[in-house]
C-alpha atoms as a PDB file:
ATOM      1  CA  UNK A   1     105.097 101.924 119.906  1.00  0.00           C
ATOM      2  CA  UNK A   2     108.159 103.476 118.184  1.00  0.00           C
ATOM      3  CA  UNK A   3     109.843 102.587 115.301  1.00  0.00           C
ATOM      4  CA  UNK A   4     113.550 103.000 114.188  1.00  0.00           C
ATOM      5  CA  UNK A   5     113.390 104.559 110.648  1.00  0.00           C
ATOM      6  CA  UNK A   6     117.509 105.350 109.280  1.00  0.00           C
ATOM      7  CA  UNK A   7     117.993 104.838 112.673  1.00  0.00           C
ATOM      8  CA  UNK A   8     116.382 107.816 114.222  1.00  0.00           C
ATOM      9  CA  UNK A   9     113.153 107.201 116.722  1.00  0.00           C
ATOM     10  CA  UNK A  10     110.040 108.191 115.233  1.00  0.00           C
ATOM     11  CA  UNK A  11     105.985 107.173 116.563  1.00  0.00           C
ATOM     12  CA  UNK A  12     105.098 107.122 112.331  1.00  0.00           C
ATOM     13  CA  UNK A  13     104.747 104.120 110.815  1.00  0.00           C
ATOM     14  CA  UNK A  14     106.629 103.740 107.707  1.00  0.00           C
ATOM     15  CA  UNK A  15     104.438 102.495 104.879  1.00  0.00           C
ATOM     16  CA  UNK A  16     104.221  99.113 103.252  1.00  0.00           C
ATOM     17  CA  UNK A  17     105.911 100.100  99.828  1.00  0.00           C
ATOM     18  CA  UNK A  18     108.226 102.019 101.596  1.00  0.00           C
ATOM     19  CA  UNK A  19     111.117  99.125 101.276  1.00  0.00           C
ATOM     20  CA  UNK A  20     111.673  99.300 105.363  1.00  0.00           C
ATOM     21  CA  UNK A  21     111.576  96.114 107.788  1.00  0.00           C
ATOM     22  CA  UNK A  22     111.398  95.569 111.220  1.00  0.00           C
ATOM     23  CA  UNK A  23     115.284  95.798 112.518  1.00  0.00           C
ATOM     24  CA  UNK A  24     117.152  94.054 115.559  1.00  0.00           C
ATOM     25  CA  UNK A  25     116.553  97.079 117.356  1.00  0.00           C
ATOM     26  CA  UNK A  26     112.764  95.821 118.271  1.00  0.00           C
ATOM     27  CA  UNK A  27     112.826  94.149 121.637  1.00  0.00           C
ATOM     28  CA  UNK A  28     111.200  94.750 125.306  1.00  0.00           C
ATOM     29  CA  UNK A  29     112.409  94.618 128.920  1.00  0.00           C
ATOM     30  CA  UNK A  30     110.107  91.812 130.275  1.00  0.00           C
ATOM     31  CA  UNK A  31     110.087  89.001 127.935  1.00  0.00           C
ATOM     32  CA  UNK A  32     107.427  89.862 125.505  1.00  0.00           C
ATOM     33  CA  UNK A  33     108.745  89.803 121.679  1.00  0.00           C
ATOM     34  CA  UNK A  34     108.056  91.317 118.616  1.00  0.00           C
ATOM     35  CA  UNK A  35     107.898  89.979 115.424  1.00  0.00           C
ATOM     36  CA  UNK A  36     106.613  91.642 111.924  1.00  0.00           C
ATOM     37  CA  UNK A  37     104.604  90.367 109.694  1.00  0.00           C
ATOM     38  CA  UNK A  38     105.257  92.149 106.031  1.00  0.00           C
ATOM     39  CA  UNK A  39     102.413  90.301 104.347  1.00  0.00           C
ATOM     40  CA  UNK A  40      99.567  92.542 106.442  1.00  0.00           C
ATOM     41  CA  UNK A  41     102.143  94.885 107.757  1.00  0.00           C
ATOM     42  CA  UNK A  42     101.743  94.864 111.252  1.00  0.00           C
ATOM     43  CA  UNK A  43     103.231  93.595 114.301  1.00  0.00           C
ATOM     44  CA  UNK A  44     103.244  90.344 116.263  1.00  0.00           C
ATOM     45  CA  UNK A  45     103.575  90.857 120.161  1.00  0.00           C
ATOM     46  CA  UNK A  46     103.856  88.203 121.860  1.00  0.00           C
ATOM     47  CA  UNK A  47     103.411  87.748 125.755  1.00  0.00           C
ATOM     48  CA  UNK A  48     104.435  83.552 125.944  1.00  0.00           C
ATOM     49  CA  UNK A  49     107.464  84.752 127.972  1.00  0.00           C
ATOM     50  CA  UNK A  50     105.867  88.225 129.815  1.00  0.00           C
ATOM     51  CA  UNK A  51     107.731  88.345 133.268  1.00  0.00           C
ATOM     52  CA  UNK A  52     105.990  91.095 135.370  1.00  0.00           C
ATOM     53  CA  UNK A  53     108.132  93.200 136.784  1.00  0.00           C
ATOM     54  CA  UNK A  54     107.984  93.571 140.783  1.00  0.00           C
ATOM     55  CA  UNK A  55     108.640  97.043 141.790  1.00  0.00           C
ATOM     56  CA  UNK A  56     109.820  97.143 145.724  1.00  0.00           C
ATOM     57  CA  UNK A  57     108.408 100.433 147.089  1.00  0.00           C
END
């Protein structure tokens, strides 16, 4: 998982007093969403709409 921190990528986690929030830039392909939770600081995926994706070889 990345995260979008003053809009630059980064894989580090900012921390809970830092003042960030999870921005509209958090999203997948395949119908899975994410949501954040800022009381225990972590996120929500959730698969309710997962589509697999078919790959034609």
């Amino acid at each position: 998982m990345s995260y979008y921190v003053d809009d630059q990528i980064t894989r580090d986690m900012p921390s809970k007093n830092s003042g960030y929030t999870l921005s509209s830039k958090s999203n997948c392909t395949n119908g899975v969403t994410v949501e954040w939770d800022d009381e225990i600081w972590m996120a929500k995926i959730l698969f309710s709409n997962y589509q697999k994706k078919i790959i034609q070889e």
